[in-house]
C-alpha atoms as a PDB file:
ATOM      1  CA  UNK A   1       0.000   0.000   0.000  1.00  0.00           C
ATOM      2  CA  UNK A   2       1.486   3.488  -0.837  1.00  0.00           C
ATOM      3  CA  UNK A   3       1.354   6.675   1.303  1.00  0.00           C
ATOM      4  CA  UNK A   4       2.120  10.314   1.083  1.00  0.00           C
ATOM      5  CA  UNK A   5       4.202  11.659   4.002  1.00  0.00           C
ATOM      6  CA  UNK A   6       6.536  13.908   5.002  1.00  0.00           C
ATOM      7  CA  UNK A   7      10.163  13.200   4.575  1.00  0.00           C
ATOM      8  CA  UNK A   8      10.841  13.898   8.518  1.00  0.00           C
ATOM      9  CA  UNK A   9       8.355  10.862   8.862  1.00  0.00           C
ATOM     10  CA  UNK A  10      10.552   8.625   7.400  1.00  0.00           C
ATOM     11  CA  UNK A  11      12.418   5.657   8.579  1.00  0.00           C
ATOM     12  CA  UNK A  12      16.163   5.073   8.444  1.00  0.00           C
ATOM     13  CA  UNK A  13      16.938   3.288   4.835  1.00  0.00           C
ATOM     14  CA  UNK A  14      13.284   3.877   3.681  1.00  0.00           C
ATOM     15  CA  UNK A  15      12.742   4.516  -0.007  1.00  0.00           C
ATOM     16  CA  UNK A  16      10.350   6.669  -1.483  1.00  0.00           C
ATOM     17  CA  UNK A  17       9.547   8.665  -4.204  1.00  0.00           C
ATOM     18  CA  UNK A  18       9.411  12.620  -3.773  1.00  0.00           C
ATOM     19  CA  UNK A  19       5.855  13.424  -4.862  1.00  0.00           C
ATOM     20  CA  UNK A  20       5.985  17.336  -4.158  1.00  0.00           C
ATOM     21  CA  UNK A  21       7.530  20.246  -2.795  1.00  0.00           C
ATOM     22  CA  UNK A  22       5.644  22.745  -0.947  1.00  0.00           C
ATOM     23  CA  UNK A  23       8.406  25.032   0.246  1.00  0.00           C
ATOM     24  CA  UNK A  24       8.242  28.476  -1.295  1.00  0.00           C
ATOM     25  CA  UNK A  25      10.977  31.052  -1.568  1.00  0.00           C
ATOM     26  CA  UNK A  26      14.416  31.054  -1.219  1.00  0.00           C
ATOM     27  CA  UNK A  27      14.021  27.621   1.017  1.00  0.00           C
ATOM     28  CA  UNK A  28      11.829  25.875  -1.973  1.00  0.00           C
ATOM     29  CA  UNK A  29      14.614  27.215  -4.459  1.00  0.00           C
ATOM     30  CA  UNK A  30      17.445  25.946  -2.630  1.00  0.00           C
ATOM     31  CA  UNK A  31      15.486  22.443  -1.466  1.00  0.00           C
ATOM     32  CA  UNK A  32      15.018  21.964  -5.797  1.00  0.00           C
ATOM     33  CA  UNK A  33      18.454  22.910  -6.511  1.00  0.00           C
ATOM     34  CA  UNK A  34      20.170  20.216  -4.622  1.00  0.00           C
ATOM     35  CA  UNK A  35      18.240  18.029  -7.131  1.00  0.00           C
ATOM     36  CA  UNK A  36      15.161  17.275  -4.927  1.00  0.00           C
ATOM     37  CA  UNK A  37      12.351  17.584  -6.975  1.00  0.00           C
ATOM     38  CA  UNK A  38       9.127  15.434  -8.155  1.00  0.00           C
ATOM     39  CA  UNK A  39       9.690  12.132  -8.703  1.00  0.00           C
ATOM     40  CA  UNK A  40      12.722  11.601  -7.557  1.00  0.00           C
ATOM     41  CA  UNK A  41      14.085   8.379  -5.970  1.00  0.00           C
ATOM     42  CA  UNK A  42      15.306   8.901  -2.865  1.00  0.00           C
ATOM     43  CA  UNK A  43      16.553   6.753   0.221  1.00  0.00           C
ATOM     44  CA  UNK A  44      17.324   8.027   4.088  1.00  0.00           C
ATOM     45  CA  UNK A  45      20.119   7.541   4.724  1.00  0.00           C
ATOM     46  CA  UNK A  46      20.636   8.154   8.233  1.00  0.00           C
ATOM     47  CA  UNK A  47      20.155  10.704  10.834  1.00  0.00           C
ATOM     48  CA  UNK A  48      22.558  12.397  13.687  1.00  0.00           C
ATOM     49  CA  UNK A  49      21.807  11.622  17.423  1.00  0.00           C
ATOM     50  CA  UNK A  50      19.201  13.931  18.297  1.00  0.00           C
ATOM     51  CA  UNK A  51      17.364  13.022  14.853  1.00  0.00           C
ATOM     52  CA  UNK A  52      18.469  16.695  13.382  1.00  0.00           C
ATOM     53  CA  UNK A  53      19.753  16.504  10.368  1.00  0.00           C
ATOM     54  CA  UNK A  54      18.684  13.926   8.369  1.00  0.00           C
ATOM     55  CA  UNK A  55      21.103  12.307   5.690  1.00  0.00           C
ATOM     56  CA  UNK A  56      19.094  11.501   2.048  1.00  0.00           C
ATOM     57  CA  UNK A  57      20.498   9.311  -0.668  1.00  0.00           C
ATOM     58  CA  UNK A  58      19.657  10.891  -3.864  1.00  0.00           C
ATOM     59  CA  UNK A  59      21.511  10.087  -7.051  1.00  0.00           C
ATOM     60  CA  UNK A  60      24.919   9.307  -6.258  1.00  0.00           C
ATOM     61  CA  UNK A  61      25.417  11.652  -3.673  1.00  0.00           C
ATOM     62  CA  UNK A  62      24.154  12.223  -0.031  1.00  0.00           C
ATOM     63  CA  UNK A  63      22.715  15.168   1.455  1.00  0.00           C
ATOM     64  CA  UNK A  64      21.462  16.944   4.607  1.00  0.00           C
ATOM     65  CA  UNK A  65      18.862  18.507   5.669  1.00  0.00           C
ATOM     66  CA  UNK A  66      16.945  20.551   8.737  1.00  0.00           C
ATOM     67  CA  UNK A  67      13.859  18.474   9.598  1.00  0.00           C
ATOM     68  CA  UNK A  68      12.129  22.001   9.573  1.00  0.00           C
ATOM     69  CA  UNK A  69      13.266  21.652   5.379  1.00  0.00           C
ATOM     70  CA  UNK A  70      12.760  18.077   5.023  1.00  0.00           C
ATOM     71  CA  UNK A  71       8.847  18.723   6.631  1.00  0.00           C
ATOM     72  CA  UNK A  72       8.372  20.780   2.982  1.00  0.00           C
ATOM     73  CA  UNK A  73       8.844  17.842   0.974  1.00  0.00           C
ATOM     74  CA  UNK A  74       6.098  15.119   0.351  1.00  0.00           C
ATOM     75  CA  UNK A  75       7.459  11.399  -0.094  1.00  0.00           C
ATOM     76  CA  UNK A  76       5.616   8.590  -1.558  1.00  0.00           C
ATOM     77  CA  UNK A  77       6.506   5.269   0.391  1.00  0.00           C
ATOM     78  CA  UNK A  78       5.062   1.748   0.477  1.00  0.00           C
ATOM     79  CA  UNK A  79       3.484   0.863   4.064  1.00  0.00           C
ATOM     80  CA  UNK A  80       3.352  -2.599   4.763  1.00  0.00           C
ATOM     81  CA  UNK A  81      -0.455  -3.640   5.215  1.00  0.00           C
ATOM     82  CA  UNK A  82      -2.014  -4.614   8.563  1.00  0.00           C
ATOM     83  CA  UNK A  83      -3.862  -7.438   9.254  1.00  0.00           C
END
């Protein structure tokens, strides 16, 4: 089953697929031009010891961000069903 959440949501080593942006202004045009945009493929990587930042895999490179960033950006994963 797929869901749309936010990227801060996610799991360490989770996969998902960035469905959309919502950050405006100078935050939305730097968040889209470190390559995060819609559609994308992207993996957490990891995050540092008091969960702030939060390491993506995206491409062949790895990235950081703020969790106050990573809350503008809406992530398509699968979510295991419940029985």
């Amino acid at each position: 089953m797929k869901k749309i959440i936010k990227m801060r949501q996610m799991s360490d080593n989770q996969k998902g697929i960035i469905r959309k942006v919502s950050a405006t202004g100078d935050v939305g045009r730097r968040i889209r031009e470190m390559g995060l945009v819609k559609d994308t493929p992207i993996r957490i990587q990891g995050r540092a010891p008091l969960k702030d930042p939060v390491a993506v895999k995206i491409r062949d490179f790895v990235l950081t961000l703020r969790n106050n960033e990573a809350s503008n950006i809406l992530v398509e994963v699968d979510v295991p069903e419940q029985d």
